[in-house]
Protein backbone atom coordinates (compact mmCIF):
# COMPACT_ATOMS: atom_id res chain seq x y z
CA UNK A 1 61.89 132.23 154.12
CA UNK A 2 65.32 131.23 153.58
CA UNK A 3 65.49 127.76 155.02
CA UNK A 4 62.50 127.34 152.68
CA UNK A 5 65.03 128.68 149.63
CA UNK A 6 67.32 126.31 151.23
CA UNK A 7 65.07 123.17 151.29
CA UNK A 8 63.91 123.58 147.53
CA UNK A 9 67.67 124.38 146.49
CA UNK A 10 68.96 121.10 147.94
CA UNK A 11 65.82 119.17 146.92
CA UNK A 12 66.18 120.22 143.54
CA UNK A 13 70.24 119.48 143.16
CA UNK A 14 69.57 116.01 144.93
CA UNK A 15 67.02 115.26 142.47
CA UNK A 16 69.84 116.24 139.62
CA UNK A 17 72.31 113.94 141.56
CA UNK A 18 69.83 111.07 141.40
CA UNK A 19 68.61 111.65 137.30
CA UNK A 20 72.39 112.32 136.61
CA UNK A 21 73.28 108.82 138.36
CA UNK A 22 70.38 107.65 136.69
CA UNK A 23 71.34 108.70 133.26
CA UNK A 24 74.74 107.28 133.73
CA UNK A 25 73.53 104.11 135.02
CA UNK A 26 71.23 103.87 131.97
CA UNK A 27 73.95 105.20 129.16
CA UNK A 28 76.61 102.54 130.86
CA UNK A 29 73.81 99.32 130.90
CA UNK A 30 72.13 100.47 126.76
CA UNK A 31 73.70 101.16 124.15
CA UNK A 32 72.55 102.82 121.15
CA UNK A 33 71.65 100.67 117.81
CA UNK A 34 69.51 100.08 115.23
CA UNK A 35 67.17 96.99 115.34
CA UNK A 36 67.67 96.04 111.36
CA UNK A 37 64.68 94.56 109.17
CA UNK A 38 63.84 92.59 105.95
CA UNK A 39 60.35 92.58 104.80
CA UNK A 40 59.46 93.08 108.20
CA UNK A 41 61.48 89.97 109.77
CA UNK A 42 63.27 91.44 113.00
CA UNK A 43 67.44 90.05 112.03
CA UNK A 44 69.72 91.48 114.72
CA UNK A 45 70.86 94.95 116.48
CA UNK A 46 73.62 96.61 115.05
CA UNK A 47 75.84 99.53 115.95
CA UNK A 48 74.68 101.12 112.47
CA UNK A 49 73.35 101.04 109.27
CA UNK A 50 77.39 100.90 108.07
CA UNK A 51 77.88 97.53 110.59
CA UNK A 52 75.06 96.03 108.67
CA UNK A 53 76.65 96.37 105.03
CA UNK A 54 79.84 95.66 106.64
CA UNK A 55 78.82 92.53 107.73
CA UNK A 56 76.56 91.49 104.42
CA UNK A 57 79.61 92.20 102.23
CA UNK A 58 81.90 89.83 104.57
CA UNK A 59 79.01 87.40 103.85
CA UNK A 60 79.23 88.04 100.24
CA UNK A 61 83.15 87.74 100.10
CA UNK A 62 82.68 84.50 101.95
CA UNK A 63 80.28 83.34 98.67
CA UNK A 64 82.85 84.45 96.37
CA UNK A 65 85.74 82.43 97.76
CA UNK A 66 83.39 79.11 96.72
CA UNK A 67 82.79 80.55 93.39
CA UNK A 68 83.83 84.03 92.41
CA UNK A 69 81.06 83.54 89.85
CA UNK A 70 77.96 84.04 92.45
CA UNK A 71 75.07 85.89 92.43
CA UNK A 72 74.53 87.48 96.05
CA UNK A 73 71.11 89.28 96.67
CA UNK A 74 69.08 89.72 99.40
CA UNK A 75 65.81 89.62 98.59
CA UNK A 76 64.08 92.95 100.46
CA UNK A 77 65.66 96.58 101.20
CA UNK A 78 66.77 96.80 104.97
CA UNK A 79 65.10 98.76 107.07
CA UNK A 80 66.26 100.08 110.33
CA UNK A 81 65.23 101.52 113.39
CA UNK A 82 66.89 103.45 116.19
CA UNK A 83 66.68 101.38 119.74
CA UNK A 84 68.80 101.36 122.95
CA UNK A 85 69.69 97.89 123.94
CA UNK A 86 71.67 96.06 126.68
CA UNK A 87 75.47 95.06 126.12
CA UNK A 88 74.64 91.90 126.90
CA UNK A 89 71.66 91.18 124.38
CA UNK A 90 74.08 92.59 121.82
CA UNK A 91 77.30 90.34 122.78
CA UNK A 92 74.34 87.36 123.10
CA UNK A 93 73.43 87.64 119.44
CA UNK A 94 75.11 86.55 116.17
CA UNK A 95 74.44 88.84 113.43
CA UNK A 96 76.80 87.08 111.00
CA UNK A 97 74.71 84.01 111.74
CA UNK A 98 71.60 85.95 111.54
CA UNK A 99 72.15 87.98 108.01
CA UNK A 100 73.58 84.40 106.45
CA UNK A 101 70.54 82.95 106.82
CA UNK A 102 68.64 85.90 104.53
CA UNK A 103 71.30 86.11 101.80
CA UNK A 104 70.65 84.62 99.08
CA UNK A 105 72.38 83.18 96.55
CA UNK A 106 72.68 81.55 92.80
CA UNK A 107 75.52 79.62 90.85
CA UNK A 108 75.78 79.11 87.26
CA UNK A 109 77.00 75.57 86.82
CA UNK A 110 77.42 74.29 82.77
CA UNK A 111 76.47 70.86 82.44
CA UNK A 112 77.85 68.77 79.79
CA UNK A 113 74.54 66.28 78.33
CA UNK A 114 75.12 63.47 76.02
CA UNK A 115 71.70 62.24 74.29
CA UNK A 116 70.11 64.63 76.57
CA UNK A 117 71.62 63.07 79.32
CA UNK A 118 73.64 64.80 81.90
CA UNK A 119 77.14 63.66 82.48
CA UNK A 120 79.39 66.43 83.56
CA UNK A 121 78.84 69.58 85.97
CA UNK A 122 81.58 72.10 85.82
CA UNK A 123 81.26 75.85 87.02
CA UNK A 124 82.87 77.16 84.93
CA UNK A 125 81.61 77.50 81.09
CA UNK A 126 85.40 76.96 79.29
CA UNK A 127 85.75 73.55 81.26
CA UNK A 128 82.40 72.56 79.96
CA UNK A 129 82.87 73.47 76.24
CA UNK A 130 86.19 71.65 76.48
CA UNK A 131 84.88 68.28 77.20
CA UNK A 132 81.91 68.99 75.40
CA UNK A 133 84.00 70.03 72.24
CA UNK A 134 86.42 66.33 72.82
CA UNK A 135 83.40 64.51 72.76
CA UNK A 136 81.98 65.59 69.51
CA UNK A 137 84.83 65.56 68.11
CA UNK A 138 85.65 61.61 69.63
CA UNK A 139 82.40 60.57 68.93
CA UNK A 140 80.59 62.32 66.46
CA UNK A 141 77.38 60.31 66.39
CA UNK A 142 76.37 61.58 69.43
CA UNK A 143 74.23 64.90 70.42
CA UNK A 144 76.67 66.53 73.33
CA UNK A 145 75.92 70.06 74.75
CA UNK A 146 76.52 72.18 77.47
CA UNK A 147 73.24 73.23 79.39
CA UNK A 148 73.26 76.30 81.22
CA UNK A 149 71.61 75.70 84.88
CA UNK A 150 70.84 78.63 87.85
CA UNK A 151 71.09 76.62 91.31
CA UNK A 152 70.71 78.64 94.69
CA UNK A 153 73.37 75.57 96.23
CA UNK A 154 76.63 74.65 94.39
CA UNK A 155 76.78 70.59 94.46
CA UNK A 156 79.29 68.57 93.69
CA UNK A 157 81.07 69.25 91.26
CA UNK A 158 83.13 67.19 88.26
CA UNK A 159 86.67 67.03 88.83
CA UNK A 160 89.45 66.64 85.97
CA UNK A 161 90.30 62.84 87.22
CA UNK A 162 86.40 61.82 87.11
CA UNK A 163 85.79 63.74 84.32
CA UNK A 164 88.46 62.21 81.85
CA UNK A 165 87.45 58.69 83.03
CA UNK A 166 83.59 59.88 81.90
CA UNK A 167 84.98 60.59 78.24
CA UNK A 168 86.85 57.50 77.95
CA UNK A 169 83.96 55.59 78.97
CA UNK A 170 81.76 57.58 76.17
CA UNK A 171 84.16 57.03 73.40
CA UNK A 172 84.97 53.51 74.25
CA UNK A 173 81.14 52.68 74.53
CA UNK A 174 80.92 54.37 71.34
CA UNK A 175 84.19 53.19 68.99
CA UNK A 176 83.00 51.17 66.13
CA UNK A 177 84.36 47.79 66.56
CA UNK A 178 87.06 47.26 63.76
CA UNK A 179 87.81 43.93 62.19
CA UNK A 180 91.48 42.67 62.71
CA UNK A 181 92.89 41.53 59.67
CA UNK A 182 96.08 39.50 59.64
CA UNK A 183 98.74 39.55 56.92
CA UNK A 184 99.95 36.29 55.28
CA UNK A 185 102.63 36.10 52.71
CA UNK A 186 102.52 39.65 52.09
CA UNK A 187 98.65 39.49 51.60
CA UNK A 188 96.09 41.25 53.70
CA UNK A 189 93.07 38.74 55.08
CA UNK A 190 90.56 39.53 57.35
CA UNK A 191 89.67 37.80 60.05
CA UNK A 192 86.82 36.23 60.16
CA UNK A 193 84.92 33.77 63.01
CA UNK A 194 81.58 33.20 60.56
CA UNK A 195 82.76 29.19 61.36
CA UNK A 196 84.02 29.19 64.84
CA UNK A 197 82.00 28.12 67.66
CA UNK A 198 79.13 26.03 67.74
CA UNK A 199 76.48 27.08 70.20
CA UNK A 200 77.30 25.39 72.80
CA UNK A 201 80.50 22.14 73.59
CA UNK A 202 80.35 18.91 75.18
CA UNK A 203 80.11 20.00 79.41
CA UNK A 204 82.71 17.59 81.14
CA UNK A 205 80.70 18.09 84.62
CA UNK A 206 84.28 20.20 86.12
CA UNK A 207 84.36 23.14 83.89
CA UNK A 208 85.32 23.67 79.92
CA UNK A 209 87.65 26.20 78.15
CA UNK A 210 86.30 29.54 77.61
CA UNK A 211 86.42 29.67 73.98
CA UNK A 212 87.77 27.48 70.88
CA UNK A 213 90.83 28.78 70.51
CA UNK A 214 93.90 27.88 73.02
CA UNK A 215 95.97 31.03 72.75
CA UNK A 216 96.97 32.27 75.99
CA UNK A 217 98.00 35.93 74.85
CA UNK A 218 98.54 37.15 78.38
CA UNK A 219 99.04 35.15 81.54
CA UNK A 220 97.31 36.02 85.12
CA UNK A 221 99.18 39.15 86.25
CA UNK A 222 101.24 39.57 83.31
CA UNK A 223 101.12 43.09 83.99
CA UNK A 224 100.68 45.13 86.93
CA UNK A 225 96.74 44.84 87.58
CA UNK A 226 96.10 41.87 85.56
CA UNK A 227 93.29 40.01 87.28
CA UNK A 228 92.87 36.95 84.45
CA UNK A 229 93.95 35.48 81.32
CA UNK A 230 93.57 36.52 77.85
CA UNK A 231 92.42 34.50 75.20
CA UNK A 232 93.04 35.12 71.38
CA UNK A 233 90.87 35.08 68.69
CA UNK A 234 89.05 36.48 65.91
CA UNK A 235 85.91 38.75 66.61
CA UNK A 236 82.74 36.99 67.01
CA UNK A 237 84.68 33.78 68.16
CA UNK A 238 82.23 32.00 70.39
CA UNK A 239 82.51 32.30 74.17
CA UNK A 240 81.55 29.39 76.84
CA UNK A 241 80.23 29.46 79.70
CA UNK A 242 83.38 27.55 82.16
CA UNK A 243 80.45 26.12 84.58
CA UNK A 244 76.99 25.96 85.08
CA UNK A 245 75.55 28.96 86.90
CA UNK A 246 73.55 32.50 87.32
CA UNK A 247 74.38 35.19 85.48
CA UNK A 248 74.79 38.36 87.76
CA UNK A 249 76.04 41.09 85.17
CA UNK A 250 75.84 41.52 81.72
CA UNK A 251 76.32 45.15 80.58
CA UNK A 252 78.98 47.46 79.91
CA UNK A 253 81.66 48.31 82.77
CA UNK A 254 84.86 51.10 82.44
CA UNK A 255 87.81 48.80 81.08
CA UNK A 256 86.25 45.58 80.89
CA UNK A 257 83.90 46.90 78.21
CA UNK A 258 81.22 44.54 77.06
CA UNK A 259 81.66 41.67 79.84
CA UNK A 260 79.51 38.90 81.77
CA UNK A 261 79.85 37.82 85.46
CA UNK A 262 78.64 34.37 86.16
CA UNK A 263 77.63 33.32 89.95
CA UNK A 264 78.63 29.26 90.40
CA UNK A 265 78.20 28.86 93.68
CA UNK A 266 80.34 28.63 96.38
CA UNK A 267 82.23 31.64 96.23
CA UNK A 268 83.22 31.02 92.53
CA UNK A 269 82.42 34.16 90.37
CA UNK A 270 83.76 33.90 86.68
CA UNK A 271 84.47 37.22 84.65
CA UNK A 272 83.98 37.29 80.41
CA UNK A 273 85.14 40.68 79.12
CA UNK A 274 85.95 42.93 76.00
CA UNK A 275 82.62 40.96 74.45
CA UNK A 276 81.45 41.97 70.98
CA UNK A 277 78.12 40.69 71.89
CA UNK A 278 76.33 39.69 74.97
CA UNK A 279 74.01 36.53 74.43
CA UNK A 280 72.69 36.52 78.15
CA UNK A 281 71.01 38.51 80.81
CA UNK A 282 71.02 38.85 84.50
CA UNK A 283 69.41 36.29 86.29
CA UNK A 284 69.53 33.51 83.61
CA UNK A 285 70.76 30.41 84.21
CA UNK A 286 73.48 29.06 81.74
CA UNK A 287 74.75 25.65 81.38
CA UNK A 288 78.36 24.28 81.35
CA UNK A 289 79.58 24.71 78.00
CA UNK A 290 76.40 27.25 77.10
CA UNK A 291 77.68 29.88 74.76
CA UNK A 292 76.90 33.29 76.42
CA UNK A 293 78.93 35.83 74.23
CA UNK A 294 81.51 36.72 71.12
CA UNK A 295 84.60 37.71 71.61
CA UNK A 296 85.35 41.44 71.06
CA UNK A 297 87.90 44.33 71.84
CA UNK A 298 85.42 46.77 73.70
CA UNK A 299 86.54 48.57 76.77
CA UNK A 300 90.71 48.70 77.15
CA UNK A 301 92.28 46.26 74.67
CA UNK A 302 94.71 46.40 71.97
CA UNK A 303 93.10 43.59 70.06
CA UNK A 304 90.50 40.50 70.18
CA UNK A 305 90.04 38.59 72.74
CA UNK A 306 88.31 37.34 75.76
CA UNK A 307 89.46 38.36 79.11
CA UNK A 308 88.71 35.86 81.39
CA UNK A 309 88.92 35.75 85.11
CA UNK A 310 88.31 33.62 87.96
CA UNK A 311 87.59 35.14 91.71
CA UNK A 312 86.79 33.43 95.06
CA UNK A 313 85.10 35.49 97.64
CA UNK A 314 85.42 38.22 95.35
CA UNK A 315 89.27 38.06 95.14
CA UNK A 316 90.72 37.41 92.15
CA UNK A 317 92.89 34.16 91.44
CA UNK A 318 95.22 32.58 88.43
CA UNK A 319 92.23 30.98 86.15
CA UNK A 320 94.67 28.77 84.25
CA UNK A 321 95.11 25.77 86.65
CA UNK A 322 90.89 25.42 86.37
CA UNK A 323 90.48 25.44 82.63
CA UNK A 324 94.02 23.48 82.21
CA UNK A 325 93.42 20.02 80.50
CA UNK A 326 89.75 21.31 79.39
C-alpha cells in the first residue's frame, strides 16, 4: 500500500517537473501581444494597445516635420486581440513599416492661378496671397487667385527663387509697351517708325544688317552675360532676317521677351529679341533680307531695340564681324 502511495506521489511531482519545464519553455519561446487590426486587415503584433499609439503618433510626428499643416487619419478604429507569439516573429516584423502604409494623410497646398491657370503652389496660404496680391497689383488686367487644393501627397513645391522669376515673367508679358519719345531743343517728340523699313532689302547672297538703323548701343559682351549686339531704334522699326533659313522659335522667352530664332544651316542659329511684333512662325522659311519682326522693348530692356545674336553649335559668338560692311 505504501509503495503504491509512493509510485503515484513521484508520478504526480514528475509530471509537475515536466508541465513546469514545459511552461517555462513555452513563457521563454512566446511572448504575450496583441495581433492589431484595421477593418479587418491583420497589421503587426504589438506589446500593447499603448505600443500601437506610440508608434502611430511617431508616424504622425514624422508627417508633421514635412508640413506641420497635415491632416493624419487613419481611416478605421483599431482593433486588437490578445495572442502569444514567438520572439522571433516579433523581432522579424516591422510595425513602423506596417502602420505607415495605413496612415493616411492630406495637405492643403494654395495655388496661385492666373486666367485660371495655375502658376504657383505654396503650402502655406500667406505665401500664396502674397504673390497673388503683387500680381494684381503689377498687372491689373489679369484674373489672379489663390485656389485652395486637398492632396493626400505634397509635390513639389514653388520656391522663392522660381517663384519671383514666375512674376517677372507675368508682368513683363503683360507691361504695355510705351512709346519712347526723344527731346529736341527743349521739345518733346515721339518716336515714331510709321516710315522705317520696307518689307523686305536687297539680299547680298552673305547675310544683311538686322535692321535700318546702324546704332550699335551695346557691343557683344558689353556686360557680364551679354550674348549679342544691340541695335537702336524706334519701336516698330523693321527687323531682317540676316540669312535665309527656318524659323525654329517665335514666342515669348524670360529676358529675351518677344524674340525669333532662325535655323541657317550649318550650325548657324541667329537670335532676334525684345520684338514688338512677331511676323513669322515656326517652321517657315524666310528669305535673306525677309522682314520677320518690329523692334520692341519686351522682356529685360531699358529701351528699343533689337537684340541680336549669333551662335554656332549653340554657343554664342561676337555677331558684329558677320553683319560688318552689310
Amino acid at each position: 500500500m505504501l509503495s503504491t502511495i509512493r509510485f503515484i506521489f513521484f508520478t504526480v511531482f514528475t509530471i509537475a517537473l515536466i508541465f513546469s519545464a514545459v511552461l517555462v519553455t513555452v513563457l521563454n519561446t512566446y511572448k504575450p501581444a496583441v495581433k492589431a487590426y484595421l477593418n479587418g486587415k491583420f497589421v503587426g503584433y504589438f506589446s500593447d494597445e499603448q505600443q500601437f499609439d506610440e508608434v502611430y503618433n511617431d508616424l504622425v510626428a514624422e508627417k508633421q516635420s514635412i508640413d506641420p499643416n497635415v491632416k493624419v487619419y487613419l481611416d478605421y478604429e483599431p482593433t486588437f486581440e490578445t495572442s502569444y507569439v514567438r520572439d522571433s516573429v516579433i523581432a522579424d516584423q516591422n510595425v513602423y513599416t506596417n502602420l505607415r502604409a495605413e496612415v493616411k494623410t492630406e495637405y492643403t497646398i494654395y495655388n496661385v492661378a492666373v486666367n485660371g491657370e495655375k502658376k504657383m503652389t505654396f503650402n502655406t496660404k500667406d505665401e500664396a496671397n502674397k504673390y497673388a496680391s503683387s500680381l494684381k497689383k503689377e498687372v491689373s488686367k489679369l484674373k489672379t487667385e489663390v485656389k485652395v487644393e486637398k492632396v493626400s501627397e505634397l509635390g513639389e513645391m514653388t520656391s522663392i527663387e522660381r517663384a519671383d522669376s514666375i512674376l517677372k515673367d507675368i508682368v513683363d508679358r503683360n507691361k504695355p509697351v510705351e512709346t519712347p519719345k526723344a527731346t529736341v531743343n527743349n521739345r518733346t517728340y515721339v518716336q515714331t517708325a510709321a516710315s522705317i523699313g520696307p518689307s523686305s532689302v536687297a539680299a547680298t547672297g552673305s547675310g544683311v544688317w538686322p535692321t535700318v538703323n546702324r546704332r550699335v548701343n551695346c557691343a557683344f559682351m558689353g556686360y557680364a552675360g551679354h550674348t549679342g549686339i544691340d541695335l537702336g531704334g524706334p519701336i516698330g522699326t523693321a527687323i531682317y532676317a540676316y540669312r535665309s533659313g527656318t524659323v525654329t522659335f517665335a514666342g515669348w522667352g524670360s529676358g529675351y521677351g518677344l524674340h525669333i530664332k532662325i535655323n541657317h544651316g550649318d550650325g548657324m542659329t541667329t537670335y532676334y529679341a525684345h520684338c514688338s511684333k512677331l511676323l513669322v512662325k515656326v517652321g517657315q522659311k524666310v528669305s535673306e533680307g525677309q522682314k520677320i519682326a518690329e523692334i520692341g522693348m519686351t522682356g529685360y530692356t531699358t529701351g528699343p531695340h533689337v537684340h541680336f545674336e549669333v551662335r554656332l553649335n549653340g554657343v554664342p559668338v561676337n555677331p558684329y564681324p558677320y553683319i560688318q560692311g552689310k
